[in-house]
N, C-alpha and C. Protein backbone atom coordinates (compact mmCIF):
# COMPACT_ATOMS: atom_id res chain seq x y z
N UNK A 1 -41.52 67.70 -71.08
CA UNK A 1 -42.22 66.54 -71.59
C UNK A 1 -42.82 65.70 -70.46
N UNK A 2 -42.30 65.31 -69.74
CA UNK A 2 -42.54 65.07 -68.24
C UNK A 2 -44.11 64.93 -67.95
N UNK A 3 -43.51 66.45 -67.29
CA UNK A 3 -45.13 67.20 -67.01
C UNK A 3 -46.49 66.96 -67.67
N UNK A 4 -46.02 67.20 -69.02
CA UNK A 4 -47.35 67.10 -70.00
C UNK A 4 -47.66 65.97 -70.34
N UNK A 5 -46.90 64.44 -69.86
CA UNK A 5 -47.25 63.11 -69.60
C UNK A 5 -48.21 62.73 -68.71
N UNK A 6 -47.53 63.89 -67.79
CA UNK A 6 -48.23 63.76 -66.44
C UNK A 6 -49.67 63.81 -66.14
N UNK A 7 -49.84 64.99 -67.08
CA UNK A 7 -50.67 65.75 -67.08
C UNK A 7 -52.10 65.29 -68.30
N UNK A 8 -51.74 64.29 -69.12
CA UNK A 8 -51.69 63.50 -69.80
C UNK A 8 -52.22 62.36 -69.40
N UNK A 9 -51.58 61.69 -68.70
CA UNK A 9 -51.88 60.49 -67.92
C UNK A 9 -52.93 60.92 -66.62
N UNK A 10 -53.02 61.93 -66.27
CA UNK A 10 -54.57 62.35 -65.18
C UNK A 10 -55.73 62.44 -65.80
N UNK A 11 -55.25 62.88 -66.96
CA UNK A 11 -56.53 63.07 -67.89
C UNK A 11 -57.11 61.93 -68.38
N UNK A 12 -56.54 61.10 -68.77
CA UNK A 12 -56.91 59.85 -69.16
C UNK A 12 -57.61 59.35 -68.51
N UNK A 13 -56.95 58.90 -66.64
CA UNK A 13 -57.69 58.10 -66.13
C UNK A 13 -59.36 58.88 -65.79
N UNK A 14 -59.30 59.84 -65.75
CA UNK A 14 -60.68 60.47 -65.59
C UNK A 14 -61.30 60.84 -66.43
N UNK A 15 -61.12 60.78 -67.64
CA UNK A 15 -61.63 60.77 -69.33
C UNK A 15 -63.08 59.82 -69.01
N UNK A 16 -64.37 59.78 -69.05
CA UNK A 16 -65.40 59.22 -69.73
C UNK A 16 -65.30 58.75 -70.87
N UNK A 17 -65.37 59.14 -71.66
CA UNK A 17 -65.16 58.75 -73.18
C UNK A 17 -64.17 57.91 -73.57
N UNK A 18 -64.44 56.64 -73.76
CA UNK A 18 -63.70 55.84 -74.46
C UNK A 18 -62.46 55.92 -75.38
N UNK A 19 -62.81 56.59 -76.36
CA UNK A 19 -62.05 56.89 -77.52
C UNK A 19 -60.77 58.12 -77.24
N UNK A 20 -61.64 58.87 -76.43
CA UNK A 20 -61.06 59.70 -75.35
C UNK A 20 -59.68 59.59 -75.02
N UNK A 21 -59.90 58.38 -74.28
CA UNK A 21 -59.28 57.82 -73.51
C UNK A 21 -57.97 56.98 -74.06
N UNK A 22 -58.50 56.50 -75.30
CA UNK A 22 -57.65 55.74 -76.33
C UNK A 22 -56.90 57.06 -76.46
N UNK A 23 -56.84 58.04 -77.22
CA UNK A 23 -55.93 58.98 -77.67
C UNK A 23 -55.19 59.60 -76.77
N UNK A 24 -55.89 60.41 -75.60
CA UNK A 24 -54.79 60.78 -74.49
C UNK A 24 -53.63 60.15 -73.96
N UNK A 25 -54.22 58.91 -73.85
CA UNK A 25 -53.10 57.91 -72.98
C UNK A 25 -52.15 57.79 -73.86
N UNK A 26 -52.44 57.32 -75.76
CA UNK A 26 -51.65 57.35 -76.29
C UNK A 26 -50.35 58.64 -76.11
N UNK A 27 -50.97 59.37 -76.39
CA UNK A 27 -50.18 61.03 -76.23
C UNK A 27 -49.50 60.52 -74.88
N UNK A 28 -50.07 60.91 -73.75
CA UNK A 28 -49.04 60.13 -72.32
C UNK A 28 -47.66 59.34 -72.75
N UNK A 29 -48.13 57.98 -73.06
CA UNK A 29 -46.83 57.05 -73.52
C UNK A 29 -46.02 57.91 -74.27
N UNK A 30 -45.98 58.67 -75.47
CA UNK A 30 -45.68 58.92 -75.80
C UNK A 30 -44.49 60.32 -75.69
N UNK A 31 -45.15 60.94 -74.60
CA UNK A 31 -44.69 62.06 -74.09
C UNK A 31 -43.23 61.40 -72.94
N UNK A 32 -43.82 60.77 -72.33
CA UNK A 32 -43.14 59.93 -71.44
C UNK A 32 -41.88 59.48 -72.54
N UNK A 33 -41.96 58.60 -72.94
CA UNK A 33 -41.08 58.28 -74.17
C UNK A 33 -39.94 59.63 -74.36
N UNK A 34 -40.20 60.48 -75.07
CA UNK A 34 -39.73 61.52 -75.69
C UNK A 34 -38.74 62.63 -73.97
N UNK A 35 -39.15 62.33 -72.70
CA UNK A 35 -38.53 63.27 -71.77
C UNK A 35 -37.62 61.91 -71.49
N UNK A 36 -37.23 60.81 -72.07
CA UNK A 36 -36.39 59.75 -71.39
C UNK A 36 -35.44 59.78 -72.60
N UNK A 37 -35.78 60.00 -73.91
CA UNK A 37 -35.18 59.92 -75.18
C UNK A 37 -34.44 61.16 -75.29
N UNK A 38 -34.83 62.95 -75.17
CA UNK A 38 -34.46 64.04 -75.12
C UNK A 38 -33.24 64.17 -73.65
N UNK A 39 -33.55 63.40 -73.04
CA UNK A 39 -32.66 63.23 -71.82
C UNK A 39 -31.34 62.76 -72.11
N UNK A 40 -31.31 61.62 -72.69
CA UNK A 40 -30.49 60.31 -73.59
C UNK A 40 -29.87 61.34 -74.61
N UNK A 41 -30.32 61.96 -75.23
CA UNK A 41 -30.07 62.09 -76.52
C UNK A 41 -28.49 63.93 -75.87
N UNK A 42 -29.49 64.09 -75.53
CA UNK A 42 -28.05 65.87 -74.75
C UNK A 42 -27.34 64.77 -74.29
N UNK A 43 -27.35 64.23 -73.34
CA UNK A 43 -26.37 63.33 -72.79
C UNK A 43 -25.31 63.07 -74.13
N UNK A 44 -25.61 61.58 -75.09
CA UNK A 44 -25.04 61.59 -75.88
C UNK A 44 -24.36 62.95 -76.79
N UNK A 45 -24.95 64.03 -76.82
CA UNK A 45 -24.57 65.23 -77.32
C UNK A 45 -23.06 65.49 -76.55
N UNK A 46 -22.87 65.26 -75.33
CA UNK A 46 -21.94 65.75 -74.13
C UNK A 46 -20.99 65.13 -74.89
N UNK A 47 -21.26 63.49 -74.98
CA UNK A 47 -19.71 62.65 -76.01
C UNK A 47 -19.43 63.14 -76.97
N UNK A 48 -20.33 63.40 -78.29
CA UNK A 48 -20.51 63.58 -79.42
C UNK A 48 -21.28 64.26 -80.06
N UNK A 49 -21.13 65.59 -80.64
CA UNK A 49 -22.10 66.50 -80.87
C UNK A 49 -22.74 66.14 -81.99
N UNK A 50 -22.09 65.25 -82.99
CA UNK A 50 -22.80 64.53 -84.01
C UNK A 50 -23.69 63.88 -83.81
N UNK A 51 -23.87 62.88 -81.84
CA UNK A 51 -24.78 61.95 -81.70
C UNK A 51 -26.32 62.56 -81.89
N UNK A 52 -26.18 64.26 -81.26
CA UNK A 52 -27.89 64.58 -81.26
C UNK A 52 -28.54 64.65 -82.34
N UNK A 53 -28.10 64.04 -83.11
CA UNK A 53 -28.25 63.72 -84.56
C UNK A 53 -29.15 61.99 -84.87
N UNK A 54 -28.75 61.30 -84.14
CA UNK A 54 -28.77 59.85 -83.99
C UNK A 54 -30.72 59.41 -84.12
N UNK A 55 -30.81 58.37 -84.97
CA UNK A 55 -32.23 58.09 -85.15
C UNK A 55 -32.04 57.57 -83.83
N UNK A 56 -33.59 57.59 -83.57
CA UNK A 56 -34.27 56.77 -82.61
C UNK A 56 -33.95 55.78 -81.98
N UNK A 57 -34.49 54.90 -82.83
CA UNK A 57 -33.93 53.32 -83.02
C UNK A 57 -32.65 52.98 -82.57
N UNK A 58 -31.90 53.87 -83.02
CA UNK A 58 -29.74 53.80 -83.24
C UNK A 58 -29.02 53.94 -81.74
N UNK A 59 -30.52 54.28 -80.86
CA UNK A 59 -29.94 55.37 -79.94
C UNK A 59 -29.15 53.86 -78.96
N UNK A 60 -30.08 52.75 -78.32
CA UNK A 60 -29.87 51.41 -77.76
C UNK A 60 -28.15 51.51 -78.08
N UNK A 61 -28.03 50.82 -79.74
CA UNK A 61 -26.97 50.37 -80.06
C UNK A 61 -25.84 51.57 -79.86
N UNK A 62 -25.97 52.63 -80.13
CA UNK A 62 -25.09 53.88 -79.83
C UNK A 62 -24.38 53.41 -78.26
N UNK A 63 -25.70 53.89 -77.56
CA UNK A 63 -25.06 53.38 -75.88
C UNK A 63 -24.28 52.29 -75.16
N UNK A 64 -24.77 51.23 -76.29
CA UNK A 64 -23.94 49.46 -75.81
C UNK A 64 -22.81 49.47 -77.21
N UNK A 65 -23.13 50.45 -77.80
CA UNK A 65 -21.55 50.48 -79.04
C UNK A 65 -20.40 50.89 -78.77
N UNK A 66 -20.57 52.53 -79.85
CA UNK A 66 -19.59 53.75 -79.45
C UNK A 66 -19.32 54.31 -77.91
N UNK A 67 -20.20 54.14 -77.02
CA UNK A 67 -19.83 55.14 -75.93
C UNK A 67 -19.61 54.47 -74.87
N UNK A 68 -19.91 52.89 -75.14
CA UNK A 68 -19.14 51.90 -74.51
C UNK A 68 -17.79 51.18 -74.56
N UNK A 69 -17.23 51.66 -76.19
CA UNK A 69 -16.70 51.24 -76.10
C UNK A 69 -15.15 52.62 -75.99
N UNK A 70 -16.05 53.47 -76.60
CA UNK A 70 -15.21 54.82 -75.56
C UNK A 70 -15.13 54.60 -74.22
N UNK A 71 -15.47 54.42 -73.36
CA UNK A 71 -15.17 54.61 -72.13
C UNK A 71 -14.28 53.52 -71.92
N UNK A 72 -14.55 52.04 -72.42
CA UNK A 72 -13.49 51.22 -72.65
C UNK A 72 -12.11 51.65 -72.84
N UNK A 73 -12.36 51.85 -73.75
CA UNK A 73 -10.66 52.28 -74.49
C UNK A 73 -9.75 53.15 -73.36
N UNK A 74 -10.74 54.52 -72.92
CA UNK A 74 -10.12 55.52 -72.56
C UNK A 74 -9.81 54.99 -70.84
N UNK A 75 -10.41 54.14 -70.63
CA UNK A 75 -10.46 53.93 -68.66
C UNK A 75 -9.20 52.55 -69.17
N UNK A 76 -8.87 51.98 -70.05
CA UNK A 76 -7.91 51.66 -69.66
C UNK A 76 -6.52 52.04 -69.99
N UNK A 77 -6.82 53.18 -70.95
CA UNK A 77 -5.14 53.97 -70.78
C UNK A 77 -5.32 54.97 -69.62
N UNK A 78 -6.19 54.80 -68.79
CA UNK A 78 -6.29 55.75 -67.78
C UNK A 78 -6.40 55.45 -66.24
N UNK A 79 -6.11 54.32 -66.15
CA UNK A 79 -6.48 53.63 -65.00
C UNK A 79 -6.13 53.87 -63.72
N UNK A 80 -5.77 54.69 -63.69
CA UNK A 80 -5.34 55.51 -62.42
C UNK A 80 -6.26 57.00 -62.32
N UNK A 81 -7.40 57.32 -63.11
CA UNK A 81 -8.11 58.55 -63.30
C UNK A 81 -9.74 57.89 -62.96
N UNK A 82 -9.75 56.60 -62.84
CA UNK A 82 -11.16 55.77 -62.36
C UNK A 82 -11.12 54.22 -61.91
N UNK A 83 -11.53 53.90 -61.25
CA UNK A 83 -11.62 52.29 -60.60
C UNK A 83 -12.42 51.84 -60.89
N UNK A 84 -12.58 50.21 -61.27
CA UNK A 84 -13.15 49.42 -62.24
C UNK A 84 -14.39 49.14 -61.56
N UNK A 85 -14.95 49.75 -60.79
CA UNK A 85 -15.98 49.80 -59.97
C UNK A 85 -16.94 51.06 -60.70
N UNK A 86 -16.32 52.10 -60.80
CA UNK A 86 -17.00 53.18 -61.27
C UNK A 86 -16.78 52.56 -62.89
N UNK A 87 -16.07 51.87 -63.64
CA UNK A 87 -16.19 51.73 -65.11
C UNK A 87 -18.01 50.75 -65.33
N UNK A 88 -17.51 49.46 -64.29
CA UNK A 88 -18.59 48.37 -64.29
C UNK A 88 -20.25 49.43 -64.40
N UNK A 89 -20.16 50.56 -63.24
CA UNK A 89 -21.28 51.05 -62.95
C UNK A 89 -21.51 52.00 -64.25
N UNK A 90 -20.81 52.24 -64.81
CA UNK A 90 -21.28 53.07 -66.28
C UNK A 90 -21.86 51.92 -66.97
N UNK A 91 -21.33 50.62 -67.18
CA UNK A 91 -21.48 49.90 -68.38
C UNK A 91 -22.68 48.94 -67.86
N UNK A 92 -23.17 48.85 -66.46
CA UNK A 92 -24.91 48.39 -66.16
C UNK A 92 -25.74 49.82 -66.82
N UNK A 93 -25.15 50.94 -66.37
CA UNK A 93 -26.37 52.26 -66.55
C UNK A 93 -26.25 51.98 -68.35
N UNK A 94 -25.13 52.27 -69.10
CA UNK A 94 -25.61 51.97 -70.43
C UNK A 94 -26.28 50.77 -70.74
N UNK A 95 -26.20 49.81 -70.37
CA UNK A 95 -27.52 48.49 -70.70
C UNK A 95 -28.95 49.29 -70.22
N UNK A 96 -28.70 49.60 -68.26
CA UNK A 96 -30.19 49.90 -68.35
C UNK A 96 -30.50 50.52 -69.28
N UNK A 97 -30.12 52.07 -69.11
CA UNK A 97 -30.76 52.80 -70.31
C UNK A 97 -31.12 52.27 -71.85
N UNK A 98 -30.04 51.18 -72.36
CA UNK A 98 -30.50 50.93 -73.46
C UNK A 98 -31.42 50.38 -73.51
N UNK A 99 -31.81 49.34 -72.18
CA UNK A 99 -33.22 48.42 -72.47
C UNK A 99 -33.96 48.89 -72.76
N UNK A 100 -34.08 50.55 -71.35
CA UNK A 100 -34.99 51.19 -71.73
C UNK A 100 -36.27 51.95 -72.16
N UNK A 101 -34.93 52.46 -72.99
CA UNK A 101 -34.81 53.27 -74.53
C UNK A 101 -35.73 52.28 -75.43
N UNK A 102 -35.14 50.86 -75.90
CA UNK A 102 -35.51 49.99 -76.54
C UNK A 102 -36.76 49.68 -76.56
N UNK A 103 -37.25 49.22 -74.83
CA UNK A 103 -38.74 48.95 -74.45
C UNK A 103 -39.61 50.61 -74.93
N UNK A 104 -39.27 51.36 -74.28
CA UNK A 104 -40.72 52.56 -74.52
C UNK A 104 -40.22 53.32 -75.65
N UNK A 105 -39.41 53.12 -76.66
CA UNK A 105 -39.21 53.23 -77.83
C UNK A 105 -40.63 52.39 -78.81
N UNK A 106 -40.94 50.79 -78.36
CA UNK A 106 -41.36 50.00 -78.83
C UNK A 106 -43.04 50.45 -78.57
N UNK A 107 -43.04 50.90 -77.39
CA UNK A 107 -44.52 51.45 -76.96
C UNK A 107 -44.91 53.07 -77.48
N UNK A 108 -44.06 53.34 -78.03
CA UNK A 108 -44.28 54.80 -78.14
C UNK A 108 -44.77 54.27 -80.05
N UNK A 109 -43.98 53.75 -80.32
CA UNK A 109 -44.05 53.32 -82.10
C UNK A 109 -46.10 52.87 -81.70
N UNK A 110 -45.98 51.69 -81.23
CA UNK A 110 -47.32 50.88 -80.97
C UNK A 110 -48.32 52.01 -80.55
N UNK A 111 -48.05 53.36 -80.04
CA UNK A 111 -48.80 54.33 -79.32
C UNK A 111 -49.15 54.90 -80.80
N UNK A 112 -47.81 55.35 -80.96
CA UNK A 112 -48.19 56.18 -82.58
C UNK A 112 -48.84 55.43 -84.09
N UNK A 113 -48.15 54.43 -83.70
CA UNK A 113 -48.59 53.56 -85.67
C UNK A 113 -49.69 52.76 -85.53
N UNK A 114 -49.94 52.36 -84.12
CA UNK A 114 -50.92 50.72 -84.10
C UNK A 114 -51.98 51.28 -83.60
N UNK A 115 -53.16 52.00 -84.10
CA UNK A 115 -54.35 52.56 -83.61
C UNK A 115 -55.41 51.13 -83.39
N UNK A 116 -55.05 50.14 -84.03
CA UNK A 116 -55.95 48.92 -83.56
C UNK A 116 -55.41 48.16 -82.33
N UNK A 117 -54.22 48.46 -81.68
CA UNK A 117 -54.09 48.28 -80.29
C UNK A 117 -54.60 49.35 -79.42
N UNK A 118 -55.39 49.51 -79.06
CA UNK A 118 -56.08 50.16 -78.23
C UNK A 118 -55.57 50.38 -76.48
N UNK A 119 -55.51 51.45 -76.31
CA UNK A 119 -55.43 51.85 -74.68
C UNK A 119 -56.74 51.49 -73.94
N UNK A 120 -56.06 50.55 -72.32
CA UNK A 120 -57.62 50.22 -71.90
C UNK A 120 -57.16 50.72 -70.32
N UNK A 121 -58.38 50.86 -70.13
CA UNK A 121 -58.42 51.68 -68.62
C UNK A 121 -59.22 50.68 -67.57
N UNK A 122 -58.36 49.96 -66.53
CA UNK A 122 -58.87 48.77 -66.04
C UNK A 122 -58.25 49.21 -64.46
N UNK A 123 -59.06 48.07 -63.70
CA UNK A 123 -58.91 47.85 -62.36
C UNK A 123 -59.49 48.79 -61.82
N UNK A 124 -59.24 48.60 -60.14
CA UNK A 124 -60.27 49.84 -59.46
C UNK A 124 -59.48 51.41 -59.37
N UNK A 125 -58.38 50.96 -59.38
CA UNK A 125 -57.60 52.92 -59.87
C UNK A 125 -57.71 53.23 -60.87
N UNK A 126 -58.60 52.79 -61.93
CA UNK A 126 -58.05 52.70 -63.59
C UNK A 126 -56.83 52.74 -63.94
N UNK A 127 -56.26 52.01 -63.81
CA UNK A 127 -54.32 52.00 -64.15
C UNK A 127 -54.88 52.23 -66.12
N UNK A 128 -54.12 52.50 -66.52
CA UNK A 128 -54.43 52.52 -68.34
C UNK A 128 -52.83 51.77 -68.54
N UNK A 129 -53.46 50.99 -69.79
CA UNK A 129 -52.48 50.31 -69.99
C UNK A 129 -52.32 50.26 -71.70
N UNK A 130 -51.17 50.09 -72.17
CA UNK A 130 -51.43 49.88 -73.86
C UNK A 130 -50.39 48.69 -74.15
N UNK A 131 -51.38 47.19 -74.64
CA UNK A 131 -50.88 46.23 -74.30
C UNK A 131 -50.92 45.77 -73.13
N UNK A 132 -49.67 45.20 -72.80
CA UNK A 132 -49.06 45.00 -71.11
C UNK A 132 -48.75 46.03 -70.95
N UNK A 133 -48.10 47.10 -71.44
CA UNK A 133 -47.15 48.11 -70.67
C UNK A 133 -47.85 49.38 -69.86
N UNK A 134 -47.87 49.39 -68.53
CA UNK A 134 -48.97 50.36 -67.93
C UNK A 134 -48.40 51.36 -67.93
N UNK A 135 -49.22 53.13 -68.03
CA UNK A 135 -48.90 54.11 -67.81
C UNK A 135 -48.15 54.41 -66.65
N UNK A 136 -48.82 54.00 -65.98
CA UNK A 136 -48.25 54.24 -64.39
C UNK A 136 -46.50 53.97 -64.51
N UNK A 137 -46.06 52.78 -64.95
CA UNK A 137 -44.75 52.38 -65.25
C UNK A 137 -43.93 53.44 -66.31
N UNK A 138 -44.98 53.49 -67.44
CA UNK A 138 -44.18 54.73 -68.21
C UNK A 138 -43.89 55.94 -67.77
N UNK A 139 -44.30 56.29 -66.50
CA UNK A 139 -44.37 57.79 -65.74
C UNK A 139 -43.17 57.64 -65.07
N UNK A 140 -42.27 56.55 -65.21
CA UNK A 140 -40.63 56.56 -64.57
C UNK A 140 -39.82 56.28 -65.29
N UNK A 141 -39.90 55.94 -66.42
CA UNK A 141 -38.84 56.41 -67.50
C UNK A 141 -37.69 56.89 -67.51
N UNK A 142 -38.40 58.52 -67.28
CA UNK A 142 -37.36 59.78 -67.15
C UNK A 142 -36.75 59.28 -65.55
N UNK A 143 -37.04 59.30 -64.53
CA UNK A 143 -36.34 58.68 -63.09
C UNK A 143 -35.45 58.05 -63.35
N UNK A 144 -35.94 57.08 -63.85
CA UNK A 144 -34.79 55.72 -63.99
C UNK A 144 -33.75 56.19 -65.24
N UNK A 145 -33.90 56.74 -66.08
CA UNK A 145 -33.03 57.10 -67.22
C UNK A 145 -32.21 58.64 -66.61
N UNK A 146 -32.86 59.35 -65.60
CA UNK A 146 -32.22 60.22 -65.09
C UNK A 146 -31.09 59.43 -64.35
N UNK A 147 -31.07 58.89 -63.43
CA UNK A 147 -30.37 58.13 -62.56
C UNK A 147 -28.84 57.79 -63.58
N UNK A 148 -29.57 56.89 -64.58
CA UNK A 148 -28.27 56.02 -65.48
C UNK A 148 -27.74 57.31 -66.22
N UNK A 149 -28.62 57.64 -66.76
CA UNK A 149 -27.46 59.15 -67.26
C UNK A 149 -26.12 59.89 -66.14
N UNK A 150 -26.70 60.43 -65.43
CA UNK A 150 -26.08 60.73 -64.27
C UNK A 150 -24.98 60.10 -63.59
N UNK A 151 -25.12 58.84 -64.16
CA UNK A 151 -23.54 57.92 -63.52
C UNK A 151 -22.63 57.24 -64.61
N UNK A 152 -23.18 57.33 -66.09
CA UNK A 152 -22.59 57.84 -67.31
C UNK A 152 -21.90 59.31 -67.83
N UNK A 153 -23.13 60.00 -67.24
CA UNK A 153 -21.75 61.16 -67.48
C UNK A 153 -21.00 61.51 -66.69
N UNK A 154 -20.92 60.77 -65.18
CA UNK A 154 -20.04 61.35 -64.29
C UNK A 154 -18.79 60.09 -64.22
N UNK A 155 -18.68 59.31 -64.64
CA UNK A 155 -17.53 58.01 -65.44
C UNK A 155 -17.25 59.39 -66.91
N UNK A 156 -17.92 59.68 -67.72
CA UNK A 156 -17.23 60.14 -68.60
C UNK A 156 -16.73 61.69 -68.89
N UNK A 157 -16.72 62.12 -67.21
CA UNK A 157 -16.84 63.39 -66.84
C UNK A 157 -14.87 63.17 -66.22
N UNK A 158 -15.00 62.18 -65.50
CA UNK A 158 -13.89 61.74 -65.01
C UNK A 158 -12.91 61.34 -65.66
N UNK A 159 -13.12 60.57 -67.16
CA UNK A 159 -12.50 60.40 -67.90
C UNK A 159 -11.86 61.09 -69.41
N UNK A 160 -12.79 62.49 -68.55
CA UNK A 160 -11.92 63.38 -69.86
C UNK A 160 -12.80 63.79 -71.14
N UNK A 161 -14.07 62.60 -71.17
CA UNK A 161 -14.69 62.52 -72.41
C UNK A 161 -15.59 63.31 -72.65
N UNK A 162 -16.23 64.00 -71.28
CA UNK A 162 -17.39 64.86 -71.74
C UNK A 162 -16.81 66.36 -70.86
């Protein structure tokens, strides 16, 4: 998904065509979206094989809910298997990720449902933007949601849970 954001988002900025330009980028955000969400979502699979199941929307509250408050529970009948240093650093990566999730959840909906918000292609790099939220920014998503995954499942790798 990544890639074809990527790939996605080049096209755009060098698109002529207006309308063009409106639809690709949309597709971009969107793609972008979906390699940060598919990322999130196996992850949650690792806790709970029921979670890869989980709407969209559910996914935020899932991360600052259930799997917060799993790791809760379990790091303190376990407190000698992790230090409250590695618990703290799971429970910032589940906020980041949930923000997010939350934010390009919100741009991906506006990408897909709101065809009268329009993608505009401005400045001298053409950055494309839909709304405030610029492509360029949506192209780290997956980075930054790689990162917080990665120190979520390795707190719940330690703790037995995944």
């Amino acid at each position: 998904m990544q890639k074809v954001g990527e790939k996605l988002a080049e096209w755009a900025k060098s698109e002529s065509n207006t309308q063009d330009v409106d639809a690709i980028g949309r597709s971009a955000f969107n793609r972008f979206y979906y390699a940060s969400f598919l990322l999130t979502r196996e992850m949650l699979g690792n806790f709970d094989s029921q979670l890869m199941k989980a709407r969209h929307a559910s996914i935020p509250e899932i991360l600052n809910g259930s799997i917060k408050k799993k790791i809760q529970r379990v790091s303190r009948s376990r407190k000698n298997m992790i230090s409250q240093k590695d618990v703290s650093q799971a429970f910032d990566s589940l906020n980041a990720l949930s923000s997010l999730l939350q934010d390009a959840y919100k741009v991906r909906c506006d990408a897909d449902y709101c065809p009268e918000k329009k993608i505009i292609r401005n400045g001298v790099k053409g950055e494309i933007f839909l709304e405030e939220k610029k492509l360029s920014s949506a192209s780290n998503w997956q980075r930054h949601a790689e990162r917080y995954v990665k120190i979520i499942q390795r707190v719940g790798k330690n703790l037995g849970l995944v």
